[in-house]
C-alpha atoms as a PDB file:
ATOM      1  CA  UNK A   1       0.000   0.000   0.000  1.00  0.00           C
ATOM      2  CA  UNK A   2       1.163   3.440  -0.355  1.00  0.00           C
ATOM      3  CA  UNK A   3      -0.910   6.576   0.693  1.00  0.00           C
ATOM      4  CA  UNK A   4      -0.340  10.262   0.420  1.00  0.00           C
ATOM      5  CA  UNK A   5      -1.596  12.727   2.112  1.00  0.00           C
ATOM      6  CA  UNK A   6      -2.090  16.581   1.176  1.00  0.00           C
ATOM      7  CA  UNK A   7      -2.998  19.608   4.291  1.00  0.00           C
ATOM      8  CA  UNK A   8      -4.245  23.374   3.258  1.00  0.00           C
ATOM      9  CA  UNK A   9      -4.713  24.590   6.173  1.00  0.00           C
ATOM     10  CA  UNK A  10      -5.457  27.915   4.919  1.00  0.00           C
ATOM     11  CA  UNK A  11      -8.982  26.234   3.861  1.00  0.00           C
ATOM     12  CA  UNK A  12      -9.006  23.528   6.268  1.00  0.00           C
ATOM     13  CA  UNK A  13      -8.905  20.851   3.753  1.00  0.00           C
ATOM     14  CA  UNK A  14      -7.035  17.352   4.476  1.00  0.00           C
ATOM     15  CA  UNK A  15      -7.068  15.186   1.469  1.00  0.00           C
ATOM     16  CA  UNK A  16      -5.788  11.737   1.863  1.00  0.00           C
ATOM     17  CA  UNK A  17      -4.869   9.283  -1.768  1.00  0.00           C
ATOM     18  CA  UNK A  18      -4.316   5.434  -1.064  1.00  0.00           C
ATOM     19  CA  UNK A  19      -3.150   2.756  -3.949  1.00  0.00           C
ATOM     20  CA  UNK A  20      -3.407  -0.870  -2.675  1.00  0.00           C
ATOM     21  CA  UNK A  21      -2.915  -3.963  -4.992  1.00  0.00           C
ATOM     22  CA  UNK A  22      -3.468  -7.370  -4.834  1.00  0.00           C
ATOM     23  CA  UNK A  23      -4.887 -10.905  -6.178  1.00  0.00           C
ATOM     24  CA  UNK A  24      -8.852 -11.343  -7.320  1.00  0.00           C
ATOM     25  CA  UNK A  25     -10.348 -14.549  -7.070  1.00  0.00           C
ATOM     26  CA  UNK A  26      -8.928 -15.310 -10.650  1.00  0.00           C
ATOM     27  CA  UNK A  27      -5.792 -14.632  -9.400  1.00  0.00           C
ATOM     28  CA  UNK A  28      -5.169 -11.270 -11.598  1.00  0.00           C
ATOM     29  CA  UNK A  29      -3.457  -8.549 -10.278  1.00  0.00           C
ATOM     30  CA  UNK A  30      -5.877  -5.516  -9.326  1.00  0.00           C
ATOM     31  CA  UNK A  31      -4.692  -2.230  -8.561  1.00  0.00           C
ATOM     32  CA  UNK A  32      -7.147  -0.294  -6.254  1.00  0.00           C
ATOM     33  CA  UNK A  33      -7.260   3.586  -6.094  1.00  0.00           C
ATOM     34  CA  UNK A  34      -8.629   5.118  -2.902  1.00  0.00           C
ATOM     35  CA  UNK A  35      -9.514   8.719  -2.641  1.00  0.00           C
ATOM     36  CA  UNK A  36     -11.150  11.356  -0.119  1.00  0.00           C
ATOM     37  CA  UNK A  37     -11.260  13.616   3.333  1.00  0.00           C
ATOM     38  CA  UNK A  38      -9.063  13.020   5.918  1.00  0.00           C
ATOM     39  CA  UNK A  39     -11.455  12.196   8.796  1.00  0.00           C
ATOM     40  CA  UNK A  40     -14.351  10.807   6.612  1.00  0.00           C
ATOM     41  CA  UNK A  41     -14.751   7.123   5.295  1.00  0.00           C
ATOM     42  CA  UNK A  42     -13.405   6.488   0.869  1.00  0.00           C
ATOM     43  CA  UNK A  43     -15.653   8.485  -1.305  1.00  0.00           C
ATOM     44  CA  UNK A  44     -14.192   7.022  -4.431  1.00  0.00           C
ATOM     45  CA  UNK A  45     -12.491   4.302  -5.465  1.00  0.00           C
ATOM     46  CA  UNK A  46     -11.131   2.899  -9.111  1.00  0.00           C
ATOM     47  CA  UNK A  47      -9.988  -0.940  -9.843  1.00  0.00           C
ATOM     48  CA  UNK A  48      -7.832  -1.266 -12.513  1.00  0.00           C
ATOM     49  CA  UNK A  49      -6.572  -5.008 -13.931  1.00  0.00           C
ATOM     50  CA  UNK A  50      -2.992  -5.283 -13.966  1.00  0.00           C
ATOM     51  CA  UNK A  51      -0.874  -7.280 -16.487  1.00  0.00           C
ATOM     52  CA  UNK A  52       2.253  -7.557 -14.798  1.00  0.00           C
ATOM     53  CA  UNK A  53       4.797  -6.429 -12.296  1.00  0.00           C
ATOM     54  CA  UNK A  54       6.405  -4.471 -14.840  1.00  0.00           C
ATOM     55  CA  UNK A  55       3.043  -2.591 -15.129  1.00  0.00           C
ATOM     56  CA  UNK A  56       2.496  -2.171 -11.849  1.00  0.00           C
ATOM     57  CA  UNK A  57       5.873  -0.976 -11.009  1.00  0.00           C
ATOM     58  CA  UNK A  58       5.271   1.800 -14.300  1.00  0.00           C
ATOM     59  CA  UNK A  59       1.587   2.601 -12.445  1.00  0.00           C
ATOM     60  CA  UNK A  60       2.484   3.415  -9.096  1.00  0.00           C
ATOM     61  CA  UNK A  61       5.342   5.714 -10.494  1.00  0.00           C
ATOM     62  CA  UNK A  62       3.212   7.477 -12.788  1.00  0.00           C
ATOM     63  CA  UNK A  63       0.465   7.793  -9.643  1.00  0.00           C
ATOM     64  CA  UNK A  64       3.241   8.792  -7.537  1.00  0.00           C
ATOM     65  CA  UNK A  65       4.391  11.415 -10.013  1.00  0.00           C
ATOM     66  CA  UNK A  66       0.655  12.952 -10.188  1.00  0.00           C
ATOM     67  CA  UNK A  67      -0.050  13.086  -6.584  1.00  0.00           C
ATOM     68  CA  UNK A  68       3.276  14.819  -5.783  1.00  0.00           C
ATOM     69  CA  UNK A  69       2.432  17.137  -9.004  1.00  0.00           C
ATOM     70  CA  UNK A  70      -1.205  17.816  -7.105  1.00  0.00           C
ATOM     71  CA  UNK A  71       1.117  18.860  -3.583  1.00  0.00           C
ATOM     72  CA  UNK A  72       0.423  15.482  -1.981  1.00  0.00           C
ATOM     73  CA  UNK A  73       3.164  14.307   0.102  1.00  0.00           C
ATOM     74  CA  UNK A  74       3.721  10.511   0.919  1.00  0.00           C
ATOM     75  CA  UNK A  75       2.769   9.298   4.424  1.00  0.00           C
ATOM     76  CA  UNK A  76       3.029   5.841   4.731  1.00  0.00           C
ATOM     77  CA  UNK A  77       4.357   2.679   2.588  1.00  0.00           C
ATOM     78  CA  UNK A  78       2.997  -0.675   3.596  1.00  0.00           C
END
């Protein structure tokens, strides 16, 4: 898991990002996308089907790239 989280505390806003991957029950890899308000329950999420490790490596870099682009900062890797 890796999760990101981004503080204005100009507006009070607290913003929180989460990517977790794992098996489905057909034993495909499926990256999960998490997104919302720190102190309130996942408003959105996204599954995605992943081909390989290769891919997933190249996914959480780009993801990693946006959120840091977007002023989130990285909080926990798990």
């Amino acid at each position: 898991m890796l999760y990101w989280e981004k503080h204005d505390h100009d507006n009070n806003r607290h913003n929180w990002y989460a990517v977790t991957f794992d098996h489905d029950l057909l034993g495909d890899l499926v990256l999960t996308r998490s997104w919302g308000s720190l102190g309130r329950r996942s408003r959105q999420h996204r599954k995605q089907p992943i081909g390989s490790a290769d891919e997933l490596r190249a996914w959480l870099q780009i993801i990693g790239a946006e959120r840091e682009a977007h002023g989130y900062a990285v909080a926990a890797v798990g």
